[in-house]
Every structure is written in structure tokens, then in C-alpha cells.
N, C-alpha and C. Protein backbone atom coordinates (compact mmCIF):
# COMPACT_ATOMS: atom_id res chain seq x y z
N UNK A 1 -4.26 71.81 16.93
CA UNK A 1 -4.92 71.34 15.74
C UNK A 1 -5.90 70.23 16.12
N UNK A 2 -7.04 70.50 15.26
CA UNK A 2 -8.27 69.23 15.48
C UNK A 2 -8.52 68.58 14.55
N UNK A 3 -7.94 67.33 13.90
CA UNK A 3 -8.33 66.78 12.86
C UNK A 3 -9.57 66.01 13.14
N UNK A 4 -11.50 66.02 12.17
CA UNK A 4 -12.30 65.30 12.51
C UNK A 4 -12.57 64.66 11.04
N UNK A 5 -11.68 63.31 11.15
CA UNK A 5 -12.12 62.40 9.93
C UNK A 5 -13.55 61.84 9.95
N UNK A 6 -14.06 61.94 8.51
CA UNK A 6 -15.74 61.74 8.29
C UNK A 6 -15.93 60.40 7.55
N UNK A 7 -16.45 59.32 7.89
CA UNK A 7 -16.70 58.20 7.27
C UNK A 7 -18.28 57.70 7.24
N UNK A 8 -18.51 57.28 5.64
CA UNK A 8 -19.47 56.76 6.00
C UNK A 8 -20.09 55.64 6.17
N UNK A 9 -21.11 55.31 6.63
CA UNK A 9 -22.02 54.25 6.69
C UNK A 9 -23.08 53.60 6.09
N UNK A 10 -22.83 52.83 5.15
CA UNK A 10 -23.93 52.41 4.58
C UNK A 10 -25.06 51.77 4.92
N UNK A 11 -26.01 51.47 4.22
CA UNK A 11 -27.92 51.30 4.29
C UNK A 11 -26.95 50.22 5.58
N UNK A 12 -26.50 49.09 4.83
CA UNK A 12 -26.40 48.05 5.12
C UNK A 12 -25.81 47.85 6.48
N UNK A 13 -25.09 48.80 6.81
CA UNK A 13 -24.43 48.63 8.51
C UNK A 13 -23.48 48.87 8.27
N UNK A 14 -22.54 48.72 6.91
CA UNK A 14 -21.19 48.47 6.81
C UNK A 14 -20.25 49.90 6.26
N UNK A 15 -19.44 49.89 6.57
CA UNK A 15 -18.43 51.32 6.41
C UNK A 15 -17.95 51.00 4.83
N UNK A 16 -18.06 52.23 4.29
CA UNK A 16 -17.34 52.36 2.93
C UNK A 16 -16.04 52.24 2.62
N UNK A 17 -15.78 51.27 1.41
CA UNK A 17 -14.72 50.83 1.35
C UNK A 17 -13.89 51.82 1.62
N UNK A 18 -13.77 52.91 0.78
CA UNK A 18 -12.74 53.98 0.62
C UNK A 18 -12.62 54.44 2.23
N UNK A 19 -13.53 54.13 2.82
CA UNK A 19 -13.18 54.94 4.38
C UNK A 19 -12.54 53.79 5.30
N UNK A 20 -12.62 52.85 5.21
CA UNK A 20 -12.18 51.34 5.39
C UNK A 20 -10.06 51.42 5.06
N UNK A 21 -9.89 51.75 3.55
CA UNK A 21 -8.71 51.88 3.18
C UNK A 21 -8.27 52.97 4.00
N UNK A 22 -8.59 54.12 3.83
CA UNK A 22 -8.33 55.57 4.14
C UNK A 22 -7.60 55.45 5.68
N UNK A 23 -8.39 54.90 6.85
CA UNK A 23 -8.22 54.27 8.13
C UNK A 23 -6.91 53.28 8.03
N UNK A 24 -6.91 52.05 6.82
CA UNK A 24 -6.16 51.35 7.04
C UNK A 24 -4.24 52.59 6.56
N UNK A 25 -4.59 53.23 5.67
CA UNK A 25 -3.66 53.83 5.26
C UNK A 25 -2.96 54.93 7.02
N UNK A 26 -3.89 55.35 7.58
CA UNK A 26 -3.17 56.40 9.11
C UNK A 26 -2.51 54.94 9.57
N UNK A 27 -3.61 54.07 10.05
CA UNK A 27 -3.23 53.09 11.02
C UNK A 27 -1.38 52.79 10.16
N UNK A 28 -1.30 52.09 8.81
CA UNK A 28 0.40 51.40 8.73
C UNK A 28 1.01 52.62 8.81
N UNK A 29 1.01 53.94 8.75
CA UNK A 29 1.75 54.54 8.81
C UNK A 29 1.86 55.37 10.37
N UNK A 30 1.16 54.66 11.39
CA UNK A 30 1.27 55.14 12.89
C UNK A 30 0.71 56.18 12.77
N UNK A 31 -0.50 56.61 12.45
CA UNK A 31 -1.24 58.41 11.99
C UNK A 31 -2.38 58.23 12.80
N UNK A 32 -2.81 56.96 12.81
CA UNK A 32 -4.53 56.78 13.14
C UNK A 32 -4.91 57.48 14.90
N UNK A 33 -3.77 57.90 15.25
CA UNK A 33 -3.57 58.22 16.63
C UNK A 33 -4.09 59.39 16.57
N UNK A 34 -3.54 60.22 15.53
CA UNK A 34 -3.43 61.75 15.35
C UNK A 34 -5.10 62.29 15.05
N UNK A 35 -5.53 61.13 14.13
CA UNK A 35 -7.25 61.74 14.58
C UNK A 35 -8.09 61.90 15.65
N UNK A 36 -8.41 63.01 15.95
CA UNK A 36 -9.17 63.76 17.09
C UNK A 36 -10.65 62.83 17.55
N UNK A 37 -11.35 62.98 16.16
CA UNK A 37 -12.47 62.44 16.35
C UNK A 37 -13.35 61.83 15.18
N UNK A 38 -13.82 60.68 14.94
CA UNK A 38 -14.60 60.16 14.03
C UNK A 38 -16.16 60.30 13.92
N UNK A 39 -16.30 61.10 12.67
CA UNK A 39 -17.83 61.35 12.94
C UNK A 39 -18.92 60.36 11.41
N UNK A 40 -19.57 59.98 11.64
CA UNK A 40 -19.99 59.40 10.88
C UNK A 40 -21.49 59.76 9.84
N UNK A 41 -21.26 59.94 8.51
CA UNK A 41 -22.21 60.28 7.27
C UNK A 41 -23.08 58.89 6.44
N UNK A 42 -24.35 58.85 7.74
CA UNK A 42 -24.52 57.99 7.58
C UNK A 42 -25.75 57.59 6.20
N UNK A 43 -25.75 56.89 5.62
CA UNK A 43 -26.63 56.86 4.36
C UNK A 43 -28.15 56.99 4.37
N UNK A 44 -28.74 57.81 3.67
CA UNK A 44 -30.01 58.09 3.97
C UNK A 44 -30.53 58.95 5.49
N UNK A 45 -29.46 59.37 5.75
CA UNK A 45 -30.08 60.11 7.18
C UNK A 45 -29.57 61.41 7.40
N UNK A 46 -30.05 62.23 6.54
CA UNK A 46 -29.50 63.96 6.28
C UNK A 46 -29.07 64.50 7.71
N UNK A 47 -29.61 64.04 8.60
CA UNK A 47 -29.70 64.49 10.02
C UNK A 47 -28.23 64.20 10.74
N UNK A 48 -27.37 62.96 9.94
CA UNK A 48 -26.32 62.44 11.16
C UNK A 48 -25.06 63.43 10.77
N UNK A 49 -24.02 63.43 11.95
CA UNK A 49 -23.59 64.47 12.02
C UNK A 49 -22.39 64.54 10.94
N UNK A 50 -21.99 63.77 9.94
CA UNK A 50 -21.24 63.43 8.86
C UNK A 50 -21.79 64.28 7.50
N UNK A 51 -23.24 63.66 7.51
CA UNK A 51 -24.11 64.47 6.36
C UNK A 51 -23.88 66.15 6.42
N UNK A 52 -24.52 66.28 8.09
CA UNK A 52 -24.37 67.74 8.15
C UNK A 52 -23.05 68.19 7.69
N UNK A 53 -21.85 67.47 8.59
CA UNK A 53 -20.51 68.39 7.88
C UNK A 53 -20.25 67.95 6.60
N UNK A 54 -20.76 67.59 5.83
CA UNK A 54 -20.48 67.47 4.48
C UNK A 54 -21.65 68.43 3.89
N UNK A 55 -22.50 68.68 4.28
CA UNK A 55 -22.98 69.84 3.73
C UNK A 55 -22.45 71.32 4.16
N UNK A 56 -22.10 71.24 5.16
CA UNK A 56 -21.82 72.66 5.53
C UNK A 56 -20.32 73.09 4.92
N UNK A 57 -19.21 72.40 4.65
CA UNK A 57 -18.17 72.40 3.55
C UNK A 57 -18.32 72.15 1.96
N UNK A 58 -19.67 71.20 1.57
CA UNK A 58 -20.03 71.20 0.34
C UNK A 58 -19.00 70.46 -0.19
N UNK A 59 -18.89 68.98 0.87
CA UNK A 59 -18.36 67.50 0.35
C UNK A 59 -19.31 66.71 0.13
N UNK A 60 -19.03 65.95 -0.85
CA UNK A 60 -20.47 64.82 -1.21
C UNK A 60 -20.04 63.71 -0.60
N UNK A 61 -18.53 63.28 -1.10
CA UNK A 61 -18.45 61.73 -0.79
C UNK A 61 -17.46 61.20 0.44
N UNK A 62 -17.29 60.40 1.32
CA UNK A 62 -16.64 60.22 2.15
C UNK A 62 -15.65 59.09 1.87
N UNK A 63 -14.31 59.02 2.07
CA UNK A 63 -13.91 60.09 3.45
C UNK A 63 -13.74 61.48 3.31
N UNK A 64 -13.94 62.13 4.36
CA UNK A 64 -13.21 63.48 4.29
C UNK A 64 -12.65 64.14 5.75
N UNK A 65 -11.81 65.05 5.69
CA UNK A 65 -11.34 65.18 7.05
C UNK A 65 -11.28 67.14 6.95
N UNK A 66 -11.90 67.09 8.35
CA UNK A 66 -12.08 68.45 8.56
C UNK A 66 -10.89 69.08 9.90
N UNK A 67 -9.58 69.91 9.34
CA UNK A 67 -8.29 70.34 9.76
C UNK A 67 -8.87 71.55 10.53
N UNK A 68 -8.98 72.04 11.71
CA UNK A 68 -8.66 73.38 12.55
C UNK A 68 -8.02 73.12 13.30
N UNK A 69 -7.00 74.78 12.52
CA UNK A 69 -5.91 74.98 13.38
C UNK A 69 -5.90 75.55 14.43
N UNK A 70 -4.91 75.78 15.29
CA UNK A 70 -4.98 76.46 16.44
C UNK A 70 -5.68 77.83 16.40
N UNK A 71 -5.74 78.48 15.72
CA UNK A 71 -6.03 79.75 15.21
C UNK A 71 -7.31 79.97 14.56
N UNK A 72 -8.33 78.42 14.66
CA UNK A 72 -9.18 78.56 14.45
C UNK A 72 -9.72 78.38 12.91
N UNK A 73 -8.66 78.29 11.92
CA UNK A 73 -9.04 78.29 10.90
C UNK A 73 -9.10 76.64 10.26
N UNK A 74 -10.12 76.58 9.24
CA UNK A 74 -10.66 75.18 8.60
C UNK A 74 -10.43 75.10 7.33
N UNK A 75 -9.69 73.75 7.42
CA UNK A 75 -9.53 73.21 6.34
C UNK A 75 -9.87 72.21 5.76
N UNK A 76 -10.78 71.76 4.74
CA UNK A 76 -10.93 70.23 4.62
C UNK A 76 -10.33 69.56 3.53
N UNK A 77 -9.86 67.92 3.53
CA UNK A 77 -9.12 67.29 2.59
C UNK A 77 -10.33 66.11 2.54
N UNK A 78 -9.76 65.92 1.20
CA UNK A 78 -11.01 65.01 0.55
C UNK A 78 -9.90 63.80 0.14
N UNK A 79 -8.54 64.01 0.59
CA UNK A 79 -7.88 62.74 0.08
C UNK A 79 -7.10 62.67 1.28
N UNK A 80 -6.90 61.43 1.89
CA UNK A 80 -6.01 60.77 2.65
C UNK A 80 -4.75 61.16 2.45
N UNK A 81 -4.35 61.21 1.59
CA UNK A 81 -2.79 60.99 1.11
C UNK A 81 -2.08 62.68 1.19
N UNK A 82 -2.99 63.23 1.11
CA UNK A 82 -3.35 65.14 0.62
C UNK A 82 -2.69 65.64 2.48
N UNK A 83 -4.15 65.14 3.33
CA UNK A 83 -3.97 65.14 4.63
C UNK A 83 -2.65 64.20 5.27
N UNK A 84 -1.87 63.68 5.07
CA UNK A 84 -0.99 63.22 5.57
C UNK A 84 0.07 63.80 4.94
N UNK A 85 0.75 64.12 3.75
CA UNK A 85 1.51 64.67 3.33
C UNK A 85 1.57 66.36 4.12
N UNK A 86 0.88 67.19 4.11
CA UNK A 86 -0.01 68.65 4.47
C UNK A 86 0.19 68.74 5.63
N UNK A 87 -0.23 67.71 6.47
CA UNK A 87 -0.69 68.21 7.75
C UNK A 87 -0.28 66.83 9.13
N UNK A 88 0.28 65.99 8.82
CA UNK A 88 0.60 64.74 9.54
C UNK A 88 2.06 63.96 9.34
N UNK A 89 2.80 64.72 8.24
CA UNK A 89 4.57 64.65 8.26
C UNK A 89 5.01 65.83 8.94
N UNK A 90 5.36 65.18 10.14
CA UNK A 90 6.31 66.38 11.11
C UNK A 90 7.81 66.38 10.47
């Protein structure tokens, strides 16, 4: 399994709250390990690689986390709590 959590970045430099919490929520519960890779949707720049995967699943707002399984198949969660319950309680 490849979990790639999507956060974004605002004008300003600074990471969105909700992706800020979302992070703090893996980290107290020992999870933040289990993400593969952080890609970032950055504001105003259709081009960065966050935007793209949020268009190509047809997510608007971040966070979001994109699940393939061994088998190749994709899943995305648009809630923290969704993805840890689902896919991060062994």
C-alpha cells in the first residue's frame, strides 16, 4: 500500500490549517510514519503536483490522501479520520 497525503500551500508560504491539524492528528496517534509521501497543492499554481492530483480525482480542497493498494487499485479520502479508521487501524 502507498498512502500520498496532499496538503496545501498558501499565497502566503504557509500550510493550511486543516492540513496543519490533519498531520498533527497521524503524528499523536503514531500514523505520521505510515505516509509514503507528501505532495503539495500549492495556491495559484495549477501546475504543482497537489493541484494536478486533485484534479485528476476531482478533489477541490486539501487535505486529501490518495490510498493504492497492492493490487493497484485507488482510493482517495478527503477526511483524516475516514483514512485512519479504513486503512491505518491494524
Amino acid at each position: 500500500m502507498h498512502i500520498t497525503m496532499v496538503k496545501k500551500r498558501k499565497l502566503d508560504g504557509s500550510d493550511c490549517r486543516k492540513c496543519t491539524q490533519a498531520s498533527q492528528q497521524l503524528e499523536n496517534r503514531g500514523l505520521l510514519e505510515r505516509i509514503d509521501e507528501v505532495v503539495w497543492a500549492v495556491e495559484g499554481d495549477p501546475e504543482s503536483p497537489g493541484m494536478k492530483l486533485g484534479e485528476e480525482h476531482g478533489v477541490e480542497n486539501a487535505p486529501f490522501f490518495v490510498v493504492e493498494d497492492d493490487g493497484g487499485e485507488t482510493q482517495v479520502y478527503t477526511s483524516v479520520m475516514r483514512l485512519i479508521r479504513e486503512q491505518l487501524n491494524d
